[in-house]
C-alpha atoms as a PDB file:
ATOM      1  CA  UNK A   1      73.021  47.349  42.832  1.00  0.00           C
ATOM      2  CA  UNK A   2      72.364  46.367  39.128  1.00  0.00           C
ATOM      3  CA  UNK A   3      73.802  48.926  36.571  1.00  0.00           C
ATOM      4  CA  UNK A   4      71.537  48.373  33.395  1.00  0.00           C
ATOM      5  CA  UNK A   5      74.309  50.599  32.224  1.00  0.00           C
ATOM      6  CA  UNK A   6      76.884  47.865  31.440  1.00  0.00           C
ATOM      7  CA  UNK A   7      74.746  46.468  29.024  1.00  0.00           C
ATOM      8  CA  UNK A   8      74.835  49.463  26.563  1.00  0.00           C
ATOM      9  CA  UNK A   9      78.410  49.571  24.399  1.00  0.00           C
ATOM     10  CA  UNK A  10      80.739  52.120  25.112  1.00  0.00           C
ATOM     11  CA  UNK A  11      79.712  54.016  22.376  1.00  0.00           C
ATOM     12  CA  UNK A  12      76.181  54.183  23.567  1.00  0.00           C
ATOM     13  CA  UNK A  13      77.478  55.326  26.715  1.00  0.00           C
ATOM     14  CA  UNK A  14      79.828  57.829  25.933  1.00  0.00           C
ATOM     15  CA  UNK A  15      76.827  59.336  23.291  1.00  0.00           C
ATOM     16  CA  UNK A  16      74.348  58.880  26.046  1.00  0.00           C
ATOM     17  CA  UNK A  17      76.714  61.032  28.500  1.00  0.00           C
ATOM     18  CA  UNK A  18      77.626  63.782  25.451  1.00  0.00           C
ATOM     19  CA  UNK A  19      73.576  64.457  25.420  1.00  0.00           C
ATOM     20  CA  UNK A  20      73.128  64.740  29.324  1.00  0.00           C
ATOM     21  CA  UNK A  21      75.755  66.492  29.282  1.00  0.00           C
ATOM     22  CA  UNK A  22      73.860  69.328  27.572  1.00  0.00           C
ATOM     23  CA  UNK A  23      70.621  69.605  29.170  1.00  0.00           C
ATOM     24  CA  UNK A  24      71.988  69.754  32.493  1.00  0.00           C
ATOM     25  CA  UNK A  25      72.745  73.440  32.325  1.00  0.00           C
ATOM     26  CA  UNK A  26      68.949  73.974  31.418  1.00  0.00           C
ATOM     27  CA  UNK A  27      67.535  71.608  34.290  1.00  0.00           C
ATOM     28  CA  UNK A  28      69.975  72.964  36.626  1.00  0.00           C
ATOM     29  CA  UNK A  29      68.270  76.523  35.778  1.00  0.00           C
ATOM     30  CA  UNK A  30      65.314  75.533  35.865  1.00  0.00           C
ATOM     31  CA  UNK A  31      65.596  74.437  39.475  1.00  0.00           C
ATOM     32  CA  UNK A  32      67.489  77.229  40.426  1.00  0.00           C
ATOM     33  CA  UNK A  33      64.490  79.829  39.289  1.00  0.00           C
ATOM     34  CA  UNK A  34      62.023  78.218  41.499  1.00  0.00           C
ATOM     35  CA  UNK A  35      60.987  76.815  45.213  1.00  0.00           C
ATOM     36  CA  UNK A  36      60.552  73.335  43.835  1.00  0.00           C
ATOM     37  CA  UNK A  37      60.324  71.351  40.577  1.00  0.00           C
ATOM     38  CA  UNK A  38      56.530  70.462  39.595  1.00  0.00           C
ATOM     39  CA  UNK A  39      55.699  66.598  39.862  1.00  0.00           C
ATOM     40  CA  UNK A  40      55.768  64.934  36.577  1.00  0.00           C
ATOM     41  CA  UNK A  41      52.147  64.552  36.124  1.00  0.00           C
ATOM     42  CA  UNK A  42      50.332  61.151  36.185  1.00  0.00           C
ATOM     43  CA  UNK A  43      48.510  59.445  33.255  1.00  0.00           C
ATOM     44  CA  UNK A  44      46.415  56.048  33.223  1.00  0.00           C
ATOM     45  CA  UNK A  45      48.194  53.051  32.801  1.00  0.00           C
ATOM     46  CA  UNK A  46      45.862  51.819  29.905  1.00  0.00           C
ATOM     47  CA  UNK A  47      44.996  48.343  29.586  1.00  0.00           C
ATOM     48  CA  UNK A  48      48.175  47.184  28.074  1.00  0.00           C
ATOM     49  CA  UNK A  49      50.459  46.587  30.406  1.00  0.00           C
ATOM     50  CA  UNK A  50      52.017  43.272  29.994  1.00  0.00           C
ATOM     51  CA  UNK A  51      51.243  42.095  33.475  1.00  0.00           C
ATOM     52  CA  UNK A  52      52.712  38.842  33.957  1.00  0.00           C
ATOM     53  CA  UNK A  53      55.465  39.473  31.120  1.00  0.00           C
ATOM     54  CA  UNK A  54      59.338  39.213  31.740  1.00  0.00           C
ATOM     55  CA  UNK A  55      60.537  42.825  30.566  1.00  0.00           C
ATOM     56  CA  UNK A  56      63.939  43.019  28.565  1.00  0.00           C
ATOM     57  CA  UNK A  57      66.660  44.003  31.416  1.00  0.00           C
ATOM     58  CA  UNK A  58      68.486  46.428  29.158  1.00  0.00           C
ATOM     59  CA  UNK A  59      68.751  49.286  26.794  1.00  0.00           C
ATOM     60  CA  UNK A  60      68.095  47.950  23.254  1.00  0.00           C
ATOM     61  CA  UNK A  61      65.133  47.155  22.654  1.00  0.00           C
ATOM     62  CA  UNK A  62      65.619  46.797  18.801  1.00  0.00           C
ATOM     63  CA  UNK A  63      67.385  43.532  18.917  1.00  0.00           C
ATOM     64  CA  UNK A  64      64.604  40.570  18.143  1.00  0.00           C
ATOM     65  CA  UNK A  65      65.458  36.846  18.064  1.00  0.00           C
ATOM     66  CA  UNK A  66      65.688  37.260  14.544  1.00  0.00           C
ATOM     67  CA  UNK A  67      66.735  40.580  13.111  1.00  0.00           C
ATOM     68  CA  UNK A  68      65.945  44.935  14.005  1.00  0.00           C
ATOM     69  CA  UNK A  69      62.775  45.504  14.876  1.00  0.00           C
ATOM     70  CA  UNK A  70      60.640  47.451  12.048  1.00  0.00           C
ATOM     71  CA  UNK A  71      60.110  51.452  12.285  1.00  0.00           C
ATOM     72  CA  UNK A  72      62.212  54.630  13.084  1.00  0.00           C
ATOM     73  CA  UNK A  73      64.882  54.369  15.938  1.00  0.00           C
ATOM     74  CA  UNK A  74      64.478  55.982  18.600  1.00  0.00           C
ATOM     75  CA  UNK A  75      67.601  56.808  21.418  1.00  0.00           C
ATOM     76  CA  UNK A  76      65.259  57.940  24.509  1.00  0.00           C
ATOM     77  CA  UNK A  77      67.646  59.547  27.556  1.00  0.00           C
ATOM     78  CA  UNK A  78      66.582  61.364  30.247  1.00  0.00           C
ATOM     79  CA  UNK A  79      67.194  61.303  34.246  1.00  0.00           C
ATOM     80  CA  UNK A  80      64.805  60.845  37.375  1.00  0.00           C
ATOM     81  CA  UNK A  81      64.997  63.225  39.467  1.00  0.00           C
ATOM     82  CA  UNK A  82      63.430  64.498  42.709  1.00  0.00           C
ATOM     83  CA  UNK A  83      60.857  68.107  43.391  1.00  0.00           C
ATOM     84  CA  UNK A  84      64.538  69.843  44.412  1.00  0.00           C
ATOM     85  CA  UNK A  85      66.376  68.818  40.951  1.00  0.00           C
ATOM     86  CA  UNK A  86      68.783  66.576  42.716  1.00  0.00           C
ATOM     87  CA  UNK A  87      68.874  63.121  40.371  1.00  0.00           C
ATOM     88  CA  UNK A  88      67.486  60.019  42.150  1.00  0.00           C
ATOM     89  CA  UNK A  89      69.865  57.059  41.822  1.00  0.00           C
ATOM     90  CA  UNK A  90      68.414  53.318  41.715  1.00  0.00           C
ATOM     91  CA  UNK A  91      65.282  53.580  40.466  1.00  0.00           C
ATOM     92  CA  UNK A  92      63.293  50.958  38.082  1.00  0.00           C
ATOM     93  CA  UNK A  93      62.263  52.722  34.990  1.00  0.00           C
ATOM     94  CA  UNK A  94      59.960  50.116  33.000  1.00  0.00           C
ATOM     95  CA  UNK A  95      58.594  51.546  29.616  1.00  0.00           C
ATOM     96  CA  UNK A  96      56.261  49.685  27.542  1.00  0.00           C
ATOM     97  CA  UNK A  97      54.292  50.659  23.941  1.00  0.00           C
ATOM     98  CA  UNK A  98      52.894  49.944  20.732  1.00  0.00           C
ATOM     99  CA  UNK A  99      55.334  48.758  17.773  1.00  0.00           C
ATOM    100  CA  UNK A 100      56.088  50.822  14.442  1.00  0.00           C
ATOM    101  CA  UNK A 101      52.165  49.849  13.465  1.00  0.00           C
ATOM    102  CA  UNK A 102      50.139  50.683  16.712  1.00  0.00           C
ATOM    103  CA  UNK A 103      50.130  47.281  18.171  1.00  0.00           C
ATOM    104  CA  UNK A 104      50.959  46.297  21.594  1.00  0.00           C
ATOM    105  CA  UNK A 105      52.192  42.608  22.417  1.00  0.00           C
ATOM    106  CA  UNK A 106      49.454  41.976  24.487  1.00  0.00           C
ATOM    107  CA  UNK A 107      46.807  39.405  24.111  1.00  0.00           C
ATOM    108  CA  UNK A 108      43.676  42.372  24.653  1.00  0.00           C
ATOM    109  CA  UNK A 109      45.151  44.218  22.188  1.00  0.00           C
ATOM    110  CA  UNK A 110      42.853  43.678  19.241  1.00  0.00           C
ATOM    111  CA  UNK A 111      44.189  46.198  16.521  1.00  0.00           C
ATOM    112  CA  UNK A 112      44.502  44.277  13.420  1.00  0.00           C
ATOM    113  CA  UNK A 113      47.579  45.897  12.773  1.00  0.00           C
ATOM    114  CA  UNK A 114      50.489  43.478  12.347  1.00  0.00           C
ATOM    115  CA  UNK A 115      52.853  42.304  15.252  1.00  0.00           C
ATOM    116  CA  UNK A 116      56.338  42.253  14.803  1.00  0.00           C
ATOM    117  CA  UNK A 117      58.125  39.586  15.665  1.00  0.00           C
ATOM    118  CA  UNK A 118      61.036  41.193  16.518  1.00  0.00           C
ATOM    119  CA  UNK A 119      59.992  43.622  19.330  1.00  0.00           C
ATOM    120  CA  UNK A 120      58.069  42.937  21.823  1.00  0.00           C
ATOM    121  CA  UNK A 121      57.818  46.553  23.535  1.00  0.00           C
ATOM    122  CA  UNK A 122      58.477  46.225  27.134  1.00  0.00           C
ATOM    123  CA  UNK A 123      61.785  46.523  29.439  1.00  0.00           C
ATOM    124  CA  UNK A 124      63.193  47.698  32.592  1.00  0.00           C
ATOM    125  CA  UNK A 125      66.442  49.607  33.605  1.00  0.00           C
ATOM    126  CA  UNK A 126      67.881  50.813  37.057  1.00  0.00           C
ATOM    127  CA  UNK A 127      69.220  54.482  37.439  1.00  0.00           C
ATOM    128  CA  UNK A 128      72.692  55.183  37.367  1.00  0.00           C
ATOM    129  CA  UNK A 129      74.444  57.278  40.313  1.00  0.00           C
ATOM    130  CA  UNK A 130      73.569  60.321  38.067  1.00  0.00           C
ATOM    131  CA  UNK A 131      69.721  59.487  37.828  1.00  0.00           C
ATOM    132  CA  UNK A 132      70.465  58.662  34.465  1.00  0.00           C
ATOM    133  CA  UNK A 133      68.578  55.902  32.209  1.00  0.00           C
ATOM    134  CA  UNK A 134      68.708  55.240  28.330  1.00  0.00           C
ATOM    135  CA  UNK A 135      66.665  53.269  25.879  1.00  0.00           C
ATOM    136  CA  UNK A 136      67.551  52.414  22.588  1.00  0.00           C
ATOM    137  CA  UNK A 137      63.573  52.060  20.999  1.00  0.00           C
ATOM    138  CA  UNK A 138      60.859  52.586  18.184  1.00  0.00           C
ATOM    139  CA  UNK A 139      58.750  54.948  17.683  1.00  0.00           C
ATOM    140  CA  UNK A 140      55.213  53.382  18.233  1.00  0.00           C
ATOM    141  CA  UNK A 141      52.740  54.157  15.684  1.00  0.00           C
ATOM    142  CA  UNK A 142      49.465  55.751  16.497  1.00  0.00           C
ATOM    143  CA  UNK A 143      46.073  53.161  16.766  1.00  0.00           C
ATOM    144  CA  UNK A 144      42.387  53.533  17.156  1.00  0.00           C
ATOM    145  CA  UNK A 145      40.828  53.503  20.497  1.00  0.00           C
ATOM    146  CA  UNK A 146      37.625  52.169  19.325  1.00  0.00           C
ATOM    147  CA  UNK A 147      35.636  55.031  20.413  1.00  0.00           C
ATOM    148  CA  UNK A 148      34.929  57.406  17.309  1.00  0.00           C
ATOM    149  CA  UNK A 149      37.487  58.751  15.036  1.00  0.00           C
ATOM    150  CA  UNK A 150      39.793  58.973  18.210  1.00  0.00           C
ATOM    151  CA  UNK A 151      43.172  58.056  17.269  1.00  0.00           C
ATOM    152  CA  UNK A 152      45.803  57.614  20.233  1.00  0.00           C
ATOM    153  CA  UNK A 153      49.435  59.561  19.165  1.00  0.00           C
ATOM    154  CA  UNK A 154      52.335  57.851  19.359  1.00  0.00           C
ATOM    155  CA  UNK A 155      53.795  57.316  23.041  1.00  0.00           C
ATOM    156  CA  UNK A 156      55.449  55.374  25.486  1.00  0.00           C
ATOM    157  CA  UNK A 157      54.327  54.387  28.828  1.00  0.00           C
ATOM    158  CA  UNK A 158      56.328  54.437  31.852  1.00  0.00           C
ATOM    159  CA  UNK A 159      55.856  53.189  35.589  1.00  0.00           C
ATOM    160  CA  UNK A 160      58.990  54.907  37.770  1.00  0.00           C
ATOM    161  CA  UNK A 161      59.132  53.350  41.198  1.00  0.00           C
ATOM    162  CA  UNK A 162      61.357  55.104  43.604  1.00  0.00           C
ATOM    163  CA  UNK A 163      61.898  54.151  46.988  1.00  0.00           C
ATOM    164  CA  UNK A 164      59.273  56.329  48.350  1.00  0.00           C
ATOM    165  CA  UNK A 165      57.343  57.337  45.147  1.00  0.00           C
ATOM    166  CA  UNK A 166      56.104  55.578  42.590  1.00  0.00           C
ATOM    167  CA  UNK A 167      54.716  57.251  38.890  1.00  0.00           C
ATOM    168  CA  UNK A 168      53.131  55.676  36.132  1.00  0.00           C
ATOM    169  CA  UNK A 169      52.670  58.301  32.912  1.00  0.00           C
ATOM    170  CA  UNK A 170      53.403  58.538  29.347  1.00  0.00           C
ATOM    171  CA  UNK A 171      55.773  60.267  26.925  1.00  0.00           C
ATOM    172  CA  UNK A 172      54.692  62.032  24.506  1.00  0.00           C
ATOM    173  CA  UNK A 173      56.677  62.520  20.759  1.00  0.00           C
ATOM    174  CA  UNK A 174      57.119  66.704  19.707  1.00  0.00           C
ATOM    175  CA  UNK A 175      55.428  68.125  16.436  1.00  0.00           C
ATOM    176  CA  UNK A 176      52.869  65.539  16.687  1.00  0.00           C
ATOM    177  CA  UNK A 177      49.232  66.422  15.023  1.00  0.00           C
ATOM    178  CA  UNK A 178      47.813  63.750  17.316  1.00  0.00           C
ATOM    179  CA  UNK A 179      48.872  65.780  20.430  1.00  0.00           C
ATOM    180  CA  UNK A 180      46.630  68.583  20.476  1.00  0.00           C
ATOM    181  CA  UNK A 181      43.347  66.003  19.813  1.00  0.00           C
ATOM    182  CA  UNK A 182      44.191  63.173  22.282  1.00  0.00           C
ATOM    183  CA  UNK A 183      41.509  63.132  25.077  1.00  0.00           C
ATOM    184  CA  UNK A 184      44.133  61.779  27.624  1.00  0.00           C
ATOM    185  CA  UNK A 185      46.846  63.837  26.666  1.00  0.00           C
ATOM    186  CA  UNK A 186      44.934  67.335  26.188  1.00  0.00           C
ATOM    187  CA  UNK A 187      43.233  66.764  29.777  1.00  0.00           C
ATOM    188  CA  UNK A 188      46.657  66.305  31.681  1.00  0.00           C
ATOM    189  CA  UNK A 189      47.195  69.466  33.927  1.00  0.00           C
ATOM    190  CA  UNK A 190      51.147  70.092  33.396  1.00  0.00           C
ATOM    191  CA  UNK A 191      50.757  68.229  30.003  1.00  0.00           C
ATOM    192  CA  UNK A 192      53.675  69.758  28.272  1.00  0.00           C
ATOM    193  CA  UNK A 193      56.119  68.003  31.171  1.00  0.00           C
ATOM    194  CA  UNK A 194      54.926  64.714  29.201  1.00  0.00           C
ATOM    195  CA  UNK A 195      56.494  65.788  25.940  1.00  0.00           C
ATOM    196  CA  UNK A 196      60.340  64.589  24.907  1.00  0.00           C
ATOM    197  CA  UNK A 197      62.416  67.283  23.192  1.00  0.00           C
ATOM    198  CA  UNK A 198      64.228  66.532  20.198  1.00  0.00           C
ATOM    199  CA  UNK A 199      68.459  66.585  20.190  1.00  0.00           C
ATOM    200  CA  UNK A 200      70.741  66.924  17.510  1.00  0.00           C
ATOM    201  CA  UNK A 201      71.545  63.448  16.057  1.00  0.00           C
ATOM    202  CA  UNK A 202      74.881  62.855  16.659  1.00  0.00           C
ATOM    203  CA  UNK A 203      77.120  61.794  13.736  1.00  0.00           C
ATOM    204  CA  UNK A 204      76.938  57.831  14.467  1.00  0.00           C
ATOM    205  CA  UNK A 205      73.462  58.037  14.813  1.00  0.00           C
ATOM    206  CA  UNK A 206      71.845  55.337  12.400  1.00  0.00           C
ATOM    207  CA  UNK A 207      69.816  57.255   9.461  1.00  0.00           C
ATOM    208  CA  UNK A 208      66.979  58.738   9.966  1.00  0.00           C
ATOM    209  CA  UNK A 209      67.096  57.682  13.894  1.00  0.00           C
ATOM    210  CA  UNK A 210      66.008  60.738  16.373  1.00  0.00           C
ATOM    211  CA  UNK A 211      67.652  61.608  20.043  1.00  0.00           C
ATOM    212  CA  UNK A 212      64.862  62.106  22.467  1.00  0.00           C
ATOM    213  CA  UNK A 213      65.452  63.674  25.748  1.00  0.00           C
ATOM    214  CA  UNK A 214      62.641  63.440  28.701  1.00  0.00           C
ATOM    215  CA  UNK A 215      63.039  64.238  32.975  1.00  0.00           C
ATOM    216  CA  UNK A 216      60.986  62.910  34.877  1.00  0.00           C
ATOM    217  CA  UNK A 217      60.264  64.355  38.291  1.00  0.00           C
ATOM    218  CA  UNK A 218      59.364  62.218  41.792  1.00  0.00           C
ATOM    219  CA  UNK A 219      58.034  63.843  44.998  1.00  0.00           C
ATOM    220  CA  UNK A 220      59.824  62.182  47.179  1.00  0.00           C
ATOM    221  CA  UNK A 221      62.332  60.284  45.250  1.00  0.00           C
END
């Protein structure tokens, strides 16, 4: 099987496993106190996904062809793991989103918000043995839907195909106004298992970066 793994630096890794590290305890209680986990809930695809796109196969997707991709960085870890809290090794996590201004590379996307050049929003890992994956991101800006004054919060999509279960949702950024108004978000039963909690930055994280931690939870693996 493919590790995505080896193509993060050792430092990545090692900060990667420091963070894990300390929300197992918590997950670990959180199984223990009940029959089951809860299904991480599902969410609409949207009409962005970059269908017929070649993702990035890796974890950084703030390298361009010419430079760093504009906005806040964003270190997202988490693990996939099944409804008993056991992690689910080899499984395709593809993300995709919006860049720093709203705007998704994608030729429906009519926002006149600018692209950037230098991220193109959409790539795919494998789990590690530990259910682990990591993506080094930005944090997508919010857009307009089109209908109204609705404005869409910043998040990132995901489509998590197990061997047996597949899930397509999206992530969710803490503290964010947007949140509480969203018409997708706000009508998700279970909505607060879409949210990412906030770490500690670690001391070689670049300023003004955030460490995002988010599970996400297969029935059958």
């Amino acid at each position: 099987m493919h590790d995505d793994f080896t193509l993060m630096t050792r430092r990545e890794l090692i900060k990667f496993a420091a963070a894990t590290a300390m929300i197992a305890p918590l997950s670990l209680r959180e199984a223990l106190a009940q029959t089951s986990l809860k299904r991480t809930p599902e969410e609409i695809m949207g009409p962005f996904f970059p269908f017929g796109a070649k993702p990035l196969r890796g974890a950084d997707l703030t390298k361009g062809r010419t430079g760093r991709a504009q906005g806040q960085v964003v270190h997202l870890i988490g693990r996939v793991l099944n409804r008993a809290g056991d992690p689910v090794p080899g499984v395709e996590v593809e993300i995709w989103q919006a860049n720093t201004h709203g705007r998704y590379t994608h030729p429906k996307d009519t926002n006149p918000a600018p692209l950037d050049p230098n991220f193109n929003g959409f790539a795919l890992q494998t789990t590690d043995g530990q259910g682990r994956y990591g993506f080094k991101t930005i944090k997508p800006g919010s857009y307009p839907t089109g209908v109204g004054d609705w404005l869409r919060p910043p998040h990132i999509h995901f489509k998590i195909s197990g061997k047996k279960d597949r899930l397509v949702t999206q992530m969710y950024f803490p503290g964010e106004p947007l949140n509480e108004r969203d018409r997708i978000f706000t009508q998700t039963p279970r909505k607060e298992m879409l949210v990412g909690r906030a770490l500690p930055p670690t001391a070689d994280l670049e300023q003004g970066g955030v460490l995002l931690v988010w599970d996400a939870v297969l029935g059958r693996g």
